[in-house]
C-alpha atoms as a PDB file:
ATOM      1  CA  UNK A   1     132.974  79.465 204.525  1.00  0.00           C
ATOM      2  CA  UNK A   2     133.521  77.641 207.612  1.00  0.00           C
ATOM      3  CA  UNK A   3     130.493  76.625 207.943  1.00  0.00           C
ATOM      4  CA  UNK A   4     130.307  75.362 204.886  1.00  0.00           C
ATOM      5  CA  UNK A   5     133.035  73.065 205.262  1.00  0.00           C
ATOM      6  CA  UNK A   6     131.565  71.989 208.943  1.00  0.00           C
ATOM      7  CA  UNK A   7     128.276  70.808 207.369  1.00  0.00           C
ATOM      8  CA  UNK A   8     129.607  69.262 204.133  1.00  0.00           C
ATOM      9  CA  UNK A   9     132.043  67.658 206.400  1.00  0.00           C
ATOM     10  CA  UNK A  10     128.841  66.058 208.257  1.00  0.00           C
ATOM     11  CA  UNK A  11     126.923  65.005 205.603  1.00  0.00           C
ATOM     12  CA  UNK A  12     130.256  62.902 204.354  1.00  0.00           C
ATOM     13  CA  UNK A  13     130.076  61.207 208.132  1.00  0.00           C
ATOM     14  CA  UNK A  14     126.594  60.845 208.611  1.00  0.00           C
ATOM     15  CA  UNK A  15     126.169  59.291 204.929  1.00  0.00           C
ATOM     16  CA  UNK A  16     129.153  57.184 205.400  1.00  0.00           C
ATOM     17  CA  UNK A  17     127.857  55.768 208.645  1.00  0.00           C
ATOM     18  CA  UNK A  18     124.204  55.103 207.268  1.00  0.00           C
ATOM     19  CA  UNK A  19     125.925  53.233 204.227  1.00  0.00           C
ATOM     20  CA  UNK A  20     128.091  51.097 206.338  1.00  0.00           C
ATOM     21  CA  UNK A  21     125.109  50.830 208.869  1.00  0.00           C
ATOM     22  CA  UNK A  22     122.850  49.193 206.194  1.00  0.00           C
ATOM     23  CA  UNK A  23     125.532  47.415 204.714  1.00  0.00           C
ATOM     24  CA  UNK A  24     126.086  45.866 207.833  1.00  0.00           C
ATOM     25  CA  UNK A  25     122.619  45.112 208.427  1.00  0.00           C
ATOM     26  CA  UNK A  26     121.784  43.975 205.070  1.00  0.00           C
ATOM     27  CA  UNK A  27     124.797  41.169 205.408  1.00  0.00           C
ATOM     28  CA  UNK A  28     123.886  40.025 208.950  1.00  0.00           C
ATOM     29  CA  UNK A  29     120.216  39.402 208.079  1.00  0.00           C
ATOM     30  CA  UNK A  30     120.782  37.590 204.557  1.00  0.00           C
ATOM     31  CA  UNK A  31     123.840  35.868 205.082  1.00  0.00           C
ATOM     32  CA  UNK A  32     122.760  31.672 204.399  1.00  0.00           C
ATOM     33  CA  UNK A  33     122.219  29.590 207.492  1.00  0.00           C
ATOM     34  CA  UNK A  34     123.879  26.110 207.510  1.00  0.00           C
ATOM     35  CA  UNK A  35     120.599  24.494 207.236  1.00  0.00           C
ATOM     36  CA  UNK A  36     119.733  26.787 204.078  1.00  0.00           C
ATOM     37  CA  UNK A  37     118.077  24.220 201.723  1.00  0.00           C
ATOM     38  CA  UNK A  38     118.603  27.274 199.006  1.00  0.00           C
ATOM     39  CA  UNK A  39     120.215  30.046 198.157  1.00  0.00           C
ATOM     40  CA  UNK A  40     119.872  33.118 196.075  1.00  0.00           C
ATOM     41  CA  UNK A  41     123.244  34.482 194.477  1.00  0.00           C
ATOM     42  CA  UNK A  42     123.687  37.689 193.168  1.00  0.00           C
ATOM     43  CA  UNK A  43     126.504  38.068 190.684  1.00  0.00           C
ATOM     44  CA  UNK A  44     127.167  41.662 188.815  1.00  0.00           C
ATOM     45  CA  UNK A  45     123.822  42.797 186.861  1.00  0.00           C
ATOM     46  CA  UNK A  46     125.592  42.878 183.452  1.00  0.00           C
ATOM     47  CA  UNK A  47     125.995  39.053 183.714  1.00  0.00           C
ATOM     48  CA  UNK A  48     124.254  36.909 181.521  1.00  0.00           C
ATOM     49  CA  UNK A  49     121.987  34.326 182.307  1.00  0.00           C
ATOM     50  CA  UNK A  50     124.163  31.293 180.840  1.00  0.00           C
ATOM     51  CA  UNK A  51     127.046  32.837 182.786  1.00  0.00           C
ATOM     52  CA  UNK A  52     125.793  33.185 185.833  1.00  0.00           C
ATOM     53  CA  UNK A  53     124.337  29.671 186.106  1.00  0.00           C
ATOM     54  CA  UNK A  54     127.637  28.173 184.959  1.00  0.00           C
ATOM     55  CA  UNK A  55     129.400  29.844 187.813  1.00  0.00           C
ATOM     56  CA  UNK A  56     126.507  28.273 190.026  1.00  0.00           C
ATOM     57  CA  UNK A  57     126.979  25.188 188.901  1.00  0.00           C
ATOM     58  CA  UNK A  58     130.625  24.886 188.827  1.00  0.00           C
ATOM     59  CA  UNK A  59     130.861  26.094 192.428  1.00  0.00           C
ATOM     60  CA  UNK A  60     129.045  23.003 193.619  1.00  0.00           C
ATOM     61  CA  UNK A  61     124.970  23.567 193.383  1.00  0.00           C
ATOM     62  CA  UNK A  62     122.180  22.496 191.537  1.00  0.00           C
ATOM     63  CA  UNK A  63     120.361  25.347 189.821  1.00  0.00           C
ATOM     64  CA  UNK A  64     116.438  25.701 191.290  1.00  0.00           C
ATOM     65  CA  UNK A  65     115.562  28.678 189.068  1.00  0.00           C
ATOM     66  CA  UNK A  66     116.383  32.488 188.713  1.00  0.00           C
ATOM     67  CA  UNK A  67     115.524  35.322 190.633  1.00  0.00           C
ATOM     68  CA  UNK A  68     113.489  39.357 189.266  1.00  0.00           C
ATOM     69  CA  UNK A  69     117.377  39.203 187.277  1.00  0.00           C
ATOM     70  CA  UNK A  70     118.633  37.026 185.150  1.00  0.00           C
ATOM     71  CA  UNK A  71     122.301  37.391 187.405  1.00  0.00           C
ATOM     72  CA  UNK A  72     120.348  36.311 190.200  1.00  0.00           C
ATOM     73  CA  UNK A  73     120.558  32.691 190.597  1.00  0.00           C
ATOM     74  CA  UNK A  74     118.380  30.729 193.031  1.00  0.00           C
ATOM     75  CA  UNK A  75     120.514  27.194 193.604  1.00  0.00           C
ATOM     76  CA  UNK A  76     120.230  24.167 196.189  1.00  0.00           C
ATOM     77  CA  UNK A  77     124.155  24.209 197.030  1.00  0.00           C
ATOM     78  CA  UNK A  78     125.732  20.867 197.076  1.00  0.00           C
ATOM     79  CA  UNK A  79     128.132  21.236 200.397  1.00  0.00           C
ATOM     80  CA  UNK A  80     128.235  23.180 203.244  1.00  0.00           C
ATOM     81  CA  UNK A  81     131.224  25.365 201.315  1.00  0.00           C
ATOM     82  CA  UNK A  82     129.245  26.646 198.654  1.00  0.00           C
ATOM     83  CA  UNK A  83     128.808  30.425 199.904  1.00  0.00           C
ATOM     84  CA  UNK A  84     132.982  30.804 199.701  1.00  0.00           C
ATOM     85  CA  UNK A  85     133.187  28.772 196.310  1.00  0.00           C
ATOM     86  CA  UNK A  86     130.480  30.777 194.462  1.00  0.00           C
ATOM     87  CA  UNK A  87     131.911  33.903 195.933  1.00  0.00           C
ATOM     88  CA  UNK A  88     135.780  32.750 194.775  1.00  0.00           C
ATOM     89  CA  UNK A  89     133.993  32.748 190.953  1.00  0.00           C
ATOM     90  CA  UNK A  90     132.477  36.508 190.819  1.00  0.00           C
ATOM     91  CA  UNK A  91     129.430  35.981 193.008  1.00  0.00           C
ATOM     92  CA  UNK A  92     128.611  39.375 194.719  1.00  0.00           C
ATOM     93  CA  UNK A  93     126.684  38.190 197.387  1.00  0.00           C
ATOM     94  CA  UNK A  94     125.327  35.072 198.796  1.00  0.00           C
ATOM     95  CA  UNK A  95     121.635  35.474 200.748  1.00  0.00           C
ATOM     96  CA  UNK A  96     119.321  32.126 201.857  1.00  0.00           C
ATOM     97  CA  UNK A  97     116.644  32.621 199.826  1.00  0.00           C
ATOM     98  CA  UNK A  98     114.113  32.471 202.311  1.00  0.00           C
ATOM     99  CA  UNK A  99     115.042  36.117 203.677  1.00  0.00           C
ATOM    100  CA  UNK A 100     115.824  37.446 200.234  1.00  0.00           C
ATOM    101  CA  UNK A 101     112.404  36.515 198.496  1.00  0.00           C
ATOM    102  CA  UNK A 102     112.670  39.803 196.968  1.00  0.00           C
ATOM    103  CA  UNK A 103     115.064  38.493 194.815  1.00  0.00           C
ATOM    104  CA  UNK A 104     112.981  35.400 193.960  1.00  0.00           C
ATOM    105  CA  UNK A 105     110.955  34.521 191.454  1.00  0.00           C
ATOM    106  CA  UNK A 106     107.144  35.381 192.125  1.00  0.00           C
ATOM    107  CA  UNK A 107     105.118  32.593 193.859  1.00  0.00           C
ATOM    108  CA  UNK A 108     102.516  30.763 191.725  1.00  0.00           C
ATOM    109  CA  UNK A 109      99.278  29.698 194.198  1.00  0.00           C
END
């Protein structure tokens, strides 16, 4: 039994630490430069499309198109501000979306 509880207790801290590692990670590389000409933000998946770009909008960016999601928003932000005003209106994250062209719509050639 005590070994049970040993290894359970390190898959909790080894899982927790991976997590928070590529949490960590995954904020550091994605978070918008200052020179960011755009940005892709994420707001929660069950948001619709109309809601999400209002929320853009409002926070102070023009809207450039939409992202694999409809709650992903790809927007040319207005002011240098725009990452904490988009965030204060139920964005869940804010990436430049030149490192998050996963998120992007597909390029035409």
């Amino acid at each position: 039994m005590n070994f049970l509880r040993t290894f359970l207790f390190d898959v909790v801290v080894i899982g927790a630490v991976a997590l928070v590692g590529t949490a960590a990670t995954a904020l550091t590389v994605l978070a918008p430069r200052a020179t960011a000409q755009t940005v892709a933000v994420v707001f929660a998946p069950w948001t619709s499309p109309q809601d999400a770009m209002l929320r853009a909008a409002e926070a102070g960016g023009r809207i450039v198109g939409f992202g694999r999601l409809s709650s992903i928003v790809i927007v040319a932000p207005d002011h240098r501000h725009y990452a904490r005003d988009v965030a204060a209106r139920g964005a869940w994250l804010v990436a430049d979306a030149a490192q998050a062209r996963g998120c992007g719509a597909p390029e035409t050639n």
